[in-house]
PDB file of N, CA and C in Angstrom:
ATOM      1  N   UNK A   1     106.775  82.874 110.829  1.00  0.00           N
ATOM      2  CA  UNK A   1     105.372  82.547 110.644  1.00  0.00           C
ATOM      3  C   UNK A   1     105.231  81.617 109.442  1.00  0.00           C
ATOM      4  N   UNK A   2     104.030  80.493 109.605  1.00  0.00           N
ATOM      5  CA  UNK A   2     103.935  80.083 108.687  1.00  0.00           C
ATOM      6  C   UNK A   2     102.654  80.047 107.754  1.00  0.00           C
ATOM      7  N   UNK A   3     102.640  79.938 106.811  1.00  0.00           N
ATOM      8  CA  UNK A   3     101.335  80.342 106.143  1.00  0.00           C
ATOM      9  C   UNK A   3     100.574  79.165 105.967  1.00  0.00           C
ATOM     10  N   UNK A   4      99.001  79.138 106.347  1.00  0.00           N
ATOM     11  CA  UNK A   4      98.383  77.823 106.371  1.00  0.00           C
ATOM     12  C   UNK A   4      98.354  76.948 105.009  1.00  0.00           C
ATOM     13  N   UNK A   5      98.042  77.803 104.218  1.00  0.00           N
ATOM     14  CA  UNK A   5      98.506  77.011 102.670  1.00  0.00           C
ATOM     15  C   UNK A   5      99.446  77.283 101.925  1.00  0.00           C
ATOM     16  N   UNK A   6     100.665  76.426 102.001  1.00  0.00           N
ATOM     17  CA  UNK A   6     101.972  77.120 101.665  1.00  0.00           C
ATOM     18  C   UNK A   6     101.454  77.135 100.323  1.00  0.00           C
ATOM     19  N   UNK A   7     100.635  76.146  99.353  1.00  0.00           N
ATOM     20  CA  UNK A   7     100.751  76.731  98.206  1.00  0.00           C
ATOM     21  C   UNK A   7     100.116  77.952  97.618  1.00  0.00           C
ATOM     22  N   UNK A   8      99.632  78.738  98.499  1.00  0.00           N
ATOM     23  CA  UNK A   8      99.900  80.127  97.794  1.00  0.00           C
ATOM     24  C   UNK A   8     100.891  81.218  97.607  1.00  0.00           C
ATOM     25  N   UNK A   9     102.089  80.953  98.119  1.00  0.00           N
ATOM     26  CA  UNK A   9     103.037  81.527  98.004  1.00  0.00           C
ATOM     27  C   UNK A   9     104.133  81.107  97.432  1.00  0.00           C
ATOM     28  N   UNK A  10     104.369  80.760  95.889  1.00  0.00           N
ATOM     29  CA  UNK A  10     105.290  79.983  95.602  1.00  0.00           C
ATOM     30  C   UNK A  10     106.754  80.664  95.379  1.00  0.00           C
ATOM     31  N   UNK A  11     107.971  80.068  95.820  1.00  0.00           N
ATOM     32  CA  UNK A  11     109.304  80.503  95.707  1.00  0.00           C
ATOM     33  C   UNK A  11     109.849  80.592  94.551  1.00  0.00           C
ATOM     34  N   UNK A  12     109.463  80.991  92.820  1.00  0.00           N
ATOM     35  CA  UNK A  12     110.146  80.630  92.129  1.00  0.00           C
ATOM     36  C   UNK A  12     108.988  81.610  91.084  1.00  0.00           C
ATOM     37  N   UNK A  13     109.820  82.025  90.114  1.00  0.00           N
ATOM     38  CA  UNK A  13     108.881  82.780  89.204  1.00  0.00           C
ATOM     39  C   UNK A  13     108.191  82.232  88.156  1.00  0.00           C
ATOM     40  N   UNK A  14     107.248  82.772  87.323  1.00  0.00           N
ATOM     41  CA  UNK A  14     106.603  81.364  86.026  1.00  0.00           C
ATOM     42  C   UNK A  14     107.034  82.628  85.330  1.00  0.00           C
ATOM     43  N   UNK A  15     107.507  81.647  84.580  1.00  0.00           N
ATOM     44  CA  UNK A  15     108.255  82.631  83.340  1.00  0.00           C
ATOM     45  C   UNK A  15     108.250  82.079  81.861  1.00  0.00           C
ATOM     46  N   UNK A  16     107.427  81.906  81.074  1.00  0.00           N
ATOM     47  CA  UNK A  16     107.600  81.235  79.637  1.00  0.00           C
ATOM     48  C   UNK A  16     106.585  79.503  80.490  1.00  0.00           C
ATOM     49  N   UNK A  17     106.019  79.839  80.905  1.00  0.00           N
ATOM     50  CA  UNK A  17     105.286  78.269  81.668  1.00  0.00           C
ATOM     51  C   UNK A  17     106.493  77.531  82.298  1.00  0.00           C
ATOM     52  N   UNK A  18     107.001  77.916  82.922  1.00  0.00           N
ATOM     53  CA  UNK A  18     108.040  77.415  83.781  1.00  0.00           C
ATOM     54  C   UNK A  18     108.534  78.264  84.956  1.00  0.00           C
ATOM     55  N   UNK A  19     108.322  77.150  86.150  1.00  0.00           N
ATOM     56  CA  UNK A  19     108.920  77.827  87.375  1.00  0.00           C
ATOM     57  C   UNK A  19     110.293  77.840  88.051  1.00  0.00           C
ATOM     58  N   UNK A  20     111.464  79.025  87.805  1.00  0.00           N
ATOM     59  CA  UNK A  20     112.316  79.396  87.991  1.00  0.00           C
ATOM     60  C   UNK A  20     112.869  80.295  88.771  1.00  0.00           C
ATOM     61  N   UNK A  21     114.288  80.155  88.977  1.00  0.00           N
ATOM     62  CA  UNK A  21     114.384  81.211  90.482  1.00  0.00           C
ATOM     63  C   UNK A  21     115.191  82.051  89.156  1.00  0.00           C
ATOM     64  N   UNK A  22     115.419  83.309  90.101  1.00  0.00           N
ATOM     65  CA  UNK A  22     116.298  84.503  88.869  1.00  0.00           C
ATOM     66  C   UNK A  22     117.802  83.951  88.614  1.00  0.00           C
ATOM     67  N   UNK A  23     118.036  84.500  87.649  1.00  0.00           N
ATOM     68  CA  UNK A  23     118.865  84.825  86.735  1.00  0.00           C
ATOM     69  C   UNK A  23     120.075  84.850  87.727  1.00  0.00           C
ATOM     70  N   UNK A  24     120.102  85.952  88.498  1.00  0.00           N
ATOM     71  CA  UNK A  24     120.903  86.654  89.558  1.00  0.00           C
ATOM     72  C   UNK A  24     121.129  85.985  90.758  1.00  0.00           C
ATOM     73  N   UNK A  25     120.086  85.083  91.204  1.00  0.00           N
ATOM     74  CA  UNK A  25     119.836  84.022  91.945  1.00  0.00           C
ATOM     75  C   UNK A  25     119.785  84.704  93.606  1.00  0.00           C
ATOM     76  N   UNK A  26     119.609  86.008  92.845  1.00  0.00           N
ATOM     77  CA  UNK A  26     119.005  87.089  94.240  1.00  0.00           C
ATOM     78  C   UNK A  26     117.268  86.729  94.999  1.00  0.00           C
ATOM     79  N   UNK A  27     117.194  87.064  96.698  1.00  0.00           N
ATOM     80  CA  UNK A  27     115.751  86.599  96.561  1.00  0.00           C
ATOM     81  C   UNK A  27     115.626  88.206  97.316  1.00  0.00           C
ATOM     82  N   UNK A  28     114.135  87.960  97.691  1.00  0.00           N
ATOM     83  CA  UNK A  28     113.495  89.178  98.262  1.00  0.00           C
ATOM     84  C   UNK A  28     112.551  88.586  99.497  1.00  0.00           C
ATOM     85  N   UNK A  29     112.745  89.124 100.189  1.00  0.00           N
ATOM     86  CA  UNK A  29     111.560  88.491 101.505  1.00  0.00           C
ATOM     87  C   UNK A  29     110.455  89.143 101.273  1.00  0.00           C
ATOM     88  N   UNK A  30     109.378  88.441 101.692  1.00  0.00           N
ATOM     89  CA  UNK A  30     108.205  88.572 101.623  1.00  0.00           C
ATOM     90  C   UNK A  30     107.247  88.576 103.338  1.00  0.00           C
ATOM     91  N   UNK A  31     106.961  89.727 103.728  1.00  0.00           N
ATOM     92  CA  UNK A  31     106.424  90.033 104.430  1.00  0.00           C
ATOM     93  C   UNK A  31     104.786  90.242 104.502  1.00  0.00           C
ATOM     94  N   UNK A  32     103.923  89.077 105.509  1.00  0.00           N
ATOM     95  CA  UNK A  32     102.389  89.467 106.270  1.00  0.00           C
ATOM     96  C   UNK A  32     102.353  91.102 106.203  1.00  0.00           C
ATOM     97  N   UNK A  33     101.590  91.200 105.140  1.00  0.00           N
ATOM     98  CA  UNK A  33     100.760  92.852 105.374  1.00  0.00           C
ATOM     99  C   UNK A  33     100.216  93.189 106.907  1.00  0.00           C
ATOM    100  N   UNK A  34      99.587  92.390 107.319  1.00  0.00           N
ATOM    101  CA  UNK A  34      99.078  92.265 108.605  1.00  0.00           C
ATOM    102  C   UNK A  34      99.374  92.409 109.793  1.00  0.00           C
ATOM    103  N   UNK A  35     101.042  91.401 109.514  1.00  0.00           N
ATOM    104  CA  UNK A  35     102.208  91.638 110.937  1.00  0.00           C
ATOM    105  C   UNK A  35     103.269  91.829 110.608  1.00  0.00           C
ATOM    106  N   UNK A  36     103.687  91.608 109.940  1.00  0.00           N
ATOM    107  CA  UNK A  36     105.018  92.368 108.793  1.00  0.00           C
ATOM    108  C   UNK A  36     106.191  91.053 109.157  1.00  0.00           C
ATOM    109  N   UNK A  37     105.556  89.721 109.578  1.00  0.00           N
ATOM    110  CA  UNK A  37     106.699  89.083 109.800  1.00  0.00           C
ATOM    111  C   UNK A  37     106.626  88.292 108.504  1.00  0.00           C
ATOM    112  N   UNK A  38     108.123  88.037 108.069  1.00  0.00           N
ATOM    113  CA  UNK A  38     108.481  87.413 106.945  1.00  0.00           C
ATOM    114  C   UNK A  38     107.575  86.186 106.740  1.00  0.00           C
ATOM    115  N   UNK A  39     107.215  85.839 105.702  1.00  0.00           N
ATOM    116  CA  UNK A  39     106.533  84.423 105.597  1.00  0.00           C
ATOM    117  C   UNK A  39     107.236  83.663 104.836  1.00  0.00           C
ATOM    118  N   UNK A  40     107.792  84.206 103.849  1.00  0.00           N
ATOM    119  CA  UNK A  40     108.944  83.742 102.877  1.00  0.00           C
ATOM    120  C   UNK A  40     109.842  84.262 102.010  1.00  0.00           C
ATOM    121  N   UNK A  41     110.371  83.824 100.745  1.00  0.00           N
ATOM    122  CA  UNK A  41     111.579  84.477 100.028  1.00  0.00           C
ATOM    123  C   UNK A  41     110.910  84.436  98.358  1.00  0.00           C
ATOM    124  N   UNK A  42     110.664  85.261  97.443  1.00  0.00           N
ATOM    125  CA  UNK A  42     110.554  84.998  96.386  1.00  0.00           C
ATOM    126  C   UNK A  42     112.301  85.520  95.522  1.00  0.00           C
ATOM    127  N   UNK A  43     112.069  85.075  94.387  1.00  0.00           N
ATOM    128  CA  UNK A  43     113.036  85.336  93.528  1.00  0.00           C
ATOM    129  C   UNK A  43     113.202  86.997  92.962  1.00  0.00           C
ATOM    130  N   UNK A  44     114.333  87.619  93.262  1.00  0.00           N
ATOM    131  CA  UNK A  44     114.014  89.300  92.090  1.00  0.00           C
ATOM    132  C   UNK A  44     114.291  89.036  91.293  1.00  0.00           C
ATOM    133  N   UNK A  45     113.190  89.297  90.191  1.00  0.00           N
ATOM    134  CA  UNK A  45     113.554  89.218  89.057  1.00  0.00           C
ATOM    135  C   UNK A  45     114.317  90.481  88.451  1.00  0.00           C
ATOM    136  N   UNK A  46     114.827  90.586  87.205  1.00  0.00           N
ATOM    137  CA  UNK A  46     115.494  91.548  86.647  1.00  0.00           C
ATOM    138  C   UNK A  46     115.337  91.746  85.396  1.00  0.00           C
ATOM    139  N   UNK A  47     115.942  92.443  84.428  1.00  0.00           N
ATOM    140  CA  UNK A  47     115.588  92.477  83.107  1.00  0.00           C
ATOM    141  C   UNK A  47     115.952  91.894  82.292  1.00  0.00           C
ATOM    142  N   UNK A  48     116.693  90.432  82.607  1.00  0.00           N
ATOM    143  CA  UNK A  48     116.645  88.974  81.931  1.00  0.00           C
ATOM    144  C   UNK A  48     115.343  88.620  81.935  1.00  0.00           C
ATOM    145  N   UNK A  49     114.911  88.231  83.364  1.00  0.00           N
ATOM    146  CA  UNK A  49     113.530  87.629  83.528  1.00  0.00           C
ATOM    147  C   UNK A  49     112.429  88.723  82.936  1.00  0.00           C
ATOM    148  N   UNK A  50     112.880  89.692  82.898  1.00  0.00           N
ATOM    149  CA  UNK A  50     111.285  90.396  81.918  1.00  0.00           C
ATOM    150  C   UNK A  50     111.669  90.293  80.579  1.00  0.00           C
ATOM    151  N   UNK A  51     112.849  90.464  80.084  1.00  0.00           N
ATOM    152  CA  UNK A  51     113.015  90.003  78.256  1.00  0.00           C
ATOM    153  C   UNK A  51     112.210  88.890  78.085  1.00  0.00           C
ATOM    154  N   UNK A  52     112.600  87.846  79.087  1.00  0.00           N
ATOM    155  CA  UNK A  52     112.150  86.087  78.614  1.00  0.00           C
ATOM    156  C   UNK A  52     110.448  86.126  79.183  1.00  0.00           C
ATOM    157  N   UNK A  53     109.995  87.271  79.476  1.00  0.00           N
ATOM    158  CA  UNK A  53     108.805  86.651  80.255  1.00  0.00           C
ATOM    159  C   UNK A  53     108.098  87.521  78.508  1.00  0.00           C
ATOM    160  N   UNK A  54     108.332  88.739  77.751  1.00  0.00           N
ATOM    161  CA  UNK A  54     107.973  89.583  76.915  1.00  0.00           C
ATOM    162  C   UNK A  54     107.928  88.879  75.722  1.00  0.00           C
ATOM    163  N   UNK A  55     109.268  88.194  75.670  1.00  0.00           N
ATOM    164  CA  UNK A  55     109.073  87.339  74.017  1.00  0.00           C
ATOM    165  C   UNK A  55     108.304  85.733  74.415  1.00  0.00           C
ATOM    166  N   UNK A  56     108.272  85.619  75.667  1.00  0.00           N
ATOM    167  CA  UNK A  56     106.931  84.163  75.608  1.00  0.00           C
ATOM    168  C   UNK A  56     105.822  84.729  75.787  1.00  0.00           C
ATOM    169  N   UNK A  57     105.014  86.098  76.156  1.00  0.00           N
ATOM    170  CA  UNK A  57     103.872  86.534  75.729  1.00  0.00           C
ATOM    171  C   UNK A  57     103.514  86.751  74.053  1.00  0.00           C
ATOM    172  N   UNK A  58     104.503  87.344  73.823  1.00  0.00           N
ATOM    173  CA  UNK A  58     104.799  87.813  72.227  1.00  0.00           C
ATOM    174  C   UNK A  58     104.206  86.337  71.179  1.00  0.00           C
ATOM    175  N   UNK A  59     105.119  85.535  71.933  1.00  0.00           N
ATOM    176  CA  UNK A  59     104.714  83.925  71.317  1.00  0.00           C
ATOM    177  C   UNK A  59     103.315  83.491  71.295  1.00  0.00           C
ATOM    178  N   UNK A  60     102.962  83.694  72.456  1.00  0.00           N
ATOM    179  CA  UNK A  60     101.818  83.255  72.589  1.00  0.00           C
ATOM    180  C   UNK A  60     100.821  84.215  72.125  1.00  0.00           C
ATOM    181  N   UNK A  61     100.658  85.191  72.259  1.00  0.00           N
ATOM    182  CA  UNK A  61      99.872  86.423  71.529  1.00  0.00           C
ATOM    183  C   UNK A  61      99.522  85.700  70.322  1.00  0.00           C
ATOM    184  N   UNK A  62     100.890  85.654  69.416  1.00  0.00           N
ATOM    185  CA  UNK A  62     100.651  84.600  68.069  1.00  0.00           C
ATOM    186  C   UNK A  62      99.824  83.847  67.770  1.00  0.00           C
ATOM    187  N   UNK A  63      99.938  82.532  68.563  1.00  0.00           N
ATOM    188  CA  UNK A  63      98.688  81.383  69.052  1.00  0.00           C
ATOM    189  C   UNK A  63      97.762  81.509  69.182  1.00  0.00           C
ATOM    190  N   UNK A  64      97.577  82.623  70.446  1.00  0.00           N
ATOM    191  CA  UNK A  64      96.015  83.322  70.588  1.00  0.00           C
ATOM    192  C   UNK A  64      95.391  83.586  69.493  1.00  0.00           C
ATOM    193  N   UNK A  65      95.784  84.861  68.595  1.00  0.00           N
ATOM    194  CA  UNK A  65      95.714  84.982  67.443  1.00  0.00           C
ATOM    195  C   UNK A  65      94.878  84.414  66.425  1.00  0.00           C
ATOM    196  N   UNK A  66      95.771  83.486  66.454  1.00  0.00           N
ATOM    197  CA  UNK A  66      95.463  82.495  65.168  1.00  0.00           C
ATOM    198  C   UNK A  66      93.944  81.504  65.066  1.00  0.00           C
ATOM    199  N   UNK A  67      93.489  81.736  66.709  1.00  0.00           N
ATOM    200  CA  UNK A  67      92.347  80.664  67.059  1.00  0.00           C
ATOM    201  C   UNK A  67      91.285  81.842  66.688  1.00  0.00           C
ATOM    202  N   UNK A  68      90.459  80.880  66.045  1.00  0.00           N
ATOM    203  CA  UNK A  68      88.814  81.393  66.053  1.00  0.00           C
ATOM    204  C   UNK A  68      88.397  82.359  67.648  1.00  0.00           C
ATOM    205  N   UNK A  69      87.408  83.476  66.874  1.00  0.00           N
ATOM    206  CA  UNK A  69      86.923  84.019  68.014  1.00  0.00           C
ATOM    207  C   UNK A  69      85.860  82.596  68.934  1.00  0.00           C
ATOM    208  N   UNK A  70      85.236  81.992  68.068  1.00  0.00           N
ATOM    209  CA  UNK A  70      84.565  81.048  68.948  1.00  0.00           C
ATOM    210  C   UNK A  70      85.637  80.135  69.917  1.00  0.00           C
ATOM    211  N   UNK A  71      86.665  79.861  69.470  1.00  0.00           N
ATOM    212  CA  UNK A  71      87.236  78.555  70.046  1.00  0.00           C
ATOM    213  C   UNK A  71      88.007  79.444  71.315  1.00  0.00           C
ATOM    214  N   UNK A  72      88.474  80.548  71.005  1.00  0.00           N
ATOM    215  CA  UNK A  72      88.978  82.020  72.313  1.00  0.00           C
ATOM    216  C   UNK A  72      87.671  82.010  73.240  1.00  0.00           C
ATOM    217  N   UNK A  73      86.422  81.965  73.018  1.00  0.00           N
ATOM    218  CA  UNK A  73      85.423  82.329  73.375  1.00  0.00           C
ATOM    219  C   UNK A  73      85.225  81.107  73.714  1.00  0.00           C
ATOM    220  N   UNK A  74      85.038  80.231  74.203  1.00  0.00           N
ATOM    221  CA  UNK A  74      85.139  78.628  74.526  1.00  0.00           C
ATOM    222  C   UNK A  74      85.891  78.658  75.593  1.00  0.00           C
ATOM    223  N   UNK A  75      87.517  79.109  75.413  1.00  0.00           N
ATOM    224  CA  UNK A  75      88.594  79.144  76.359  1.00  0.00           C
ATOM    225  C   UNK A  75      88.224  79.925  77.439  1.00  0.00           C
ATOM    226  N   UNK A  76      87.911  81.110  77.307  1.00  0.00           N
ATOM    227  CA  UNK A  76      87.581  81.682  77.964  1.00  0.00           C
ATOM    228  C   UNK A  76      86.613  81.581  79.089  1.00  0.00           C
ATOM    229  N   UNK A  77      85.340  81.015  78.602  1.00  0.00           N
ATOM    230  CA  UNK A  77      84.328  80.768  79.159  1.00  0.00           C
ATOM    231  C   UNK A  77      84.223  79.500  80.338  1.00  0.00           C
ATOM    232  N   UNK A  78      85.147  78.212  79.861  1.00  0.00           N
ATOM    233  CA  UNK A  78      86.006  77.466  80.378  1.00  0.00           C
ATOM    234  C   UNK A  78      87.106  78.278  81.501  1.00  0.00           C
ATOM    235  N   UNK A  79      87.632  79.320  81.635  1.00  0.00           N
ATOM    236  CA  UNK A  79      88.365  79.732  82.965  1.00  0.00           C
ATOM    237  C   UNK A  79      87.249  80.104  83.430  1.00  0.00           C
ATOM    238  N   UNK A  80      86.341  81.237  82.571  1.00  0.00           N
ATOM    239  CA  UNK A  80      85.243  81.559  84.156  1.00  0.00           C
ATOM    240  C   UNK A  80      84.551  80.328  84.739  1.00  0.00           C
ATOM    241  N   UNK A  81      84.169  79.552  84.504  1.00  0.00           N
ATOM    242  CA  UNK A  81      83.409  78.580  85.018  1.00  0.00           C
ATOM    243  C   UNK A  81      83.986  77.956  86.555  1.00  0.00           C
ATOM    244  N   UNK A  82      85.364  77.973  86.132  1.00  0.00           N
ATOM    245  CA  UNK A  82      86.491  77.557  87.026  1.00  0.00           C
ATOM    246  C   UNK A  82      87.042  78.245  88.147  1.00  0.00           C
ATOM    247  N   UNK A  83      86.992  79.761  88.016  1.00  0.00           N
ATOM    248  CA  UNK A  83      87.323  80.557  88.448  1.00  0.00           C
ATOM    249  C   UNK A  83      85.921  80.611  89.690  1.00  0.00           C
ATOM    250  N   UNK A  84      84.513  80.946  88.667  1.00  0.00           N
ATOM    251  CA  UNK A  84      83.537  80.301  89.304  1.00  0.00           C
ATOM    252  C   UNK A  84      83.011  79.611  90.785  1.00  0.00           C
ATOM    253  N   UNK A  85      83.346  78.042  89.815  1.00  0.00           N
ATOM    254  CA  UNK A  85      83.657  76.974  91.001  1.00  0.00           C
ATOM    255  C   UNK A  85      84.552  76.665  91.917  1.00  0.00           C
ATOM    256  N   UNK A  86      85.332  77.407  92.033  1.00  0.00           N
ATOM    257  CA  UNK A  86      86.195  77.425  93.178  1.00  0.00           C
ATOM    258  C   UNK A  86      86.995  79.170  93.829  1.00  0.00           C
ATOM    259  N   UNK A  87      85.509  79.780  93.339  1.00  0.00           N
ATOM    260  CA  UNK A  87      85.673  81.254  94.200  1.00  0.00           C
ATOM    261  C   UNK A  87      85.395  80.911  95.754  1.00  0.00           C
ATOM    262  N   UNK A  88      84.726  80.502  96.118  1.00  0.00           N
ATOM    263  CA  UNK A  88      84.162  80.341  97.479  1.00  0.00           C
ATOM    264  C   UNK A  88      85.451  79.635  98.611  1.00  0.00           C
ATOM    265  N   UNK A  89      86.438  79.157  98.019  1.00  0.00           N
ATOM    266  CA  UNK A  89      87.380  78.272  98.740  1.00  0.00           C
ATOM    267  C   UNK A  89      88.503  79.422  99.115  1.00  0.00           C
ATOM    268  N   UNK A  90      88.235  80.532  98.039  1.00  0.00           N
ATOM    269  CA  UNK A  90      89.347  81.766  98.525  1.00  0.00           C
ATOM    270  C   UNK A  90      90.792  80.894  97.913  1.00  0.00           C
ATOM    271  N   UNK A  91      91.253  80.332  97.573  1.00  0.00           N
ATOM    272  CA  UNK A  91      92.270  79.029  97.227  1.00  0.00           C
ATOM    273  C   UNK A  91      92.109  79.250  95.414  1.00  0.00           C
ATOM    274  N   UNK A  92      93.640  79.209  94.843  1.00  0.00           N
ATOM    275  CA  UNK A  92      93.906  78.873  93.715  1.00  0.00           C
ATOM    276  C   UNK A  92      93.106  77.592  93.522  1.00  0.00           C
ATOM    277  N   UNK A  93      93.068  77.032  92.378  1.00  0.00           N
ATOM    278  CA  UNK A  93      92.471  76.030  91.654  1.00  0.00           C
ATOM    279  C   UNK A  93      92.979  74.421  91.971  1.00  0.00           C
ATOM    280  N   UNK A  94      94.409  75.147  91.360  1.00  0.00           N
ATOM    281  CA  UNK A  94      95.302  73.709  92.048  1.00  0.00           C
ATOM    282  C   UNK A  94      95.261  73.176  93.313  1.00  0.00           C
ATOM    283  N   UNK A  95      95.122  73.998  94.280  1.00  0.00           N
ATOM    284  CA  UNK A  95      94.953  74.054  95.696  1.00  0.00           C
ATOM    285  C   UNK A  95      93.527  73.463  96.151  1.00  0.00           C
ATOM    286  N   UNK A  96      92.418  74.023  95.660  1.00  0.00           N
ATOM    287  CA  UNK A  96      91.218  73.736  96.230  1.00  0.00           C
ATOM    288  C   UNK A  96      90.880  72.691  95.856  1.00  0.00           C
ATOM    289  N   UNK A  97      91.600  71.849  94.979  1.00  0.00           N
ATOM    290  CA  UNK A  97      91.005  70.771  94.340  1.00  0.00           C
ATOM    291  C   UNK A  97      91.659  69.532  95.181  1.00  0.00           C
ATOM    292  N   UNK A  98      92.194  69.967  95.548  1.00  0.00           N
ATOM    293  CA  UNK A  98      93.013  68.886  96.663  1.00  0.00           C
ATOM    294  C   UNK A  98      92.534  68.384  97.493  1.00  0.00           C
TER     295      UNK A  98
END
């Protein structure tokens, strides 16, 4: 089966803002809730990929941090808007804008 918008199902994990397959270079099929036929393969991750995914939150926590509640509060308000304007498409952002 194929899925009408392949880009919602991407093959590769985001890990530290980067999309990568595992460590192990093991995948996992991914099965329609609906009909249970495979649609595709994601990556398993393991406890490489959660160390590296823990210390680039950690990092960024930092960053966060450091910004004004207004300028967090800006950011923020900026995803809902977005989130927002392209609820109705059912479609990620990247996707609906296409």
């Amino acid at each position: 089966m194929k899925l009408k918008h392949q880009v919602l199902l991407r093959s590769q994990l985001l890990i530290a803002a980067e999309w990568r397959d595992a460590v192990s270079g093991e995948r996992i099929i991914v099965n329609n809730p609906a009909t249970g036929d495979a649609i595709g393969t994601v990556p398993m991750a393991g406890e490489m990929e959660a160390q590296i995914a823990v210390a680039s939150a950690a990092r960024a926590l930092e960053s966060w941090r450091a910004q004004t509640g207004k300028v967090r509060a800006s950011i923020l308000r900026r995803w809902s808007d977005l989130m927002l304007q392209h609820s109705v498409s059912g479609l990620p952002c990247s996707a609906s804008t296409r």
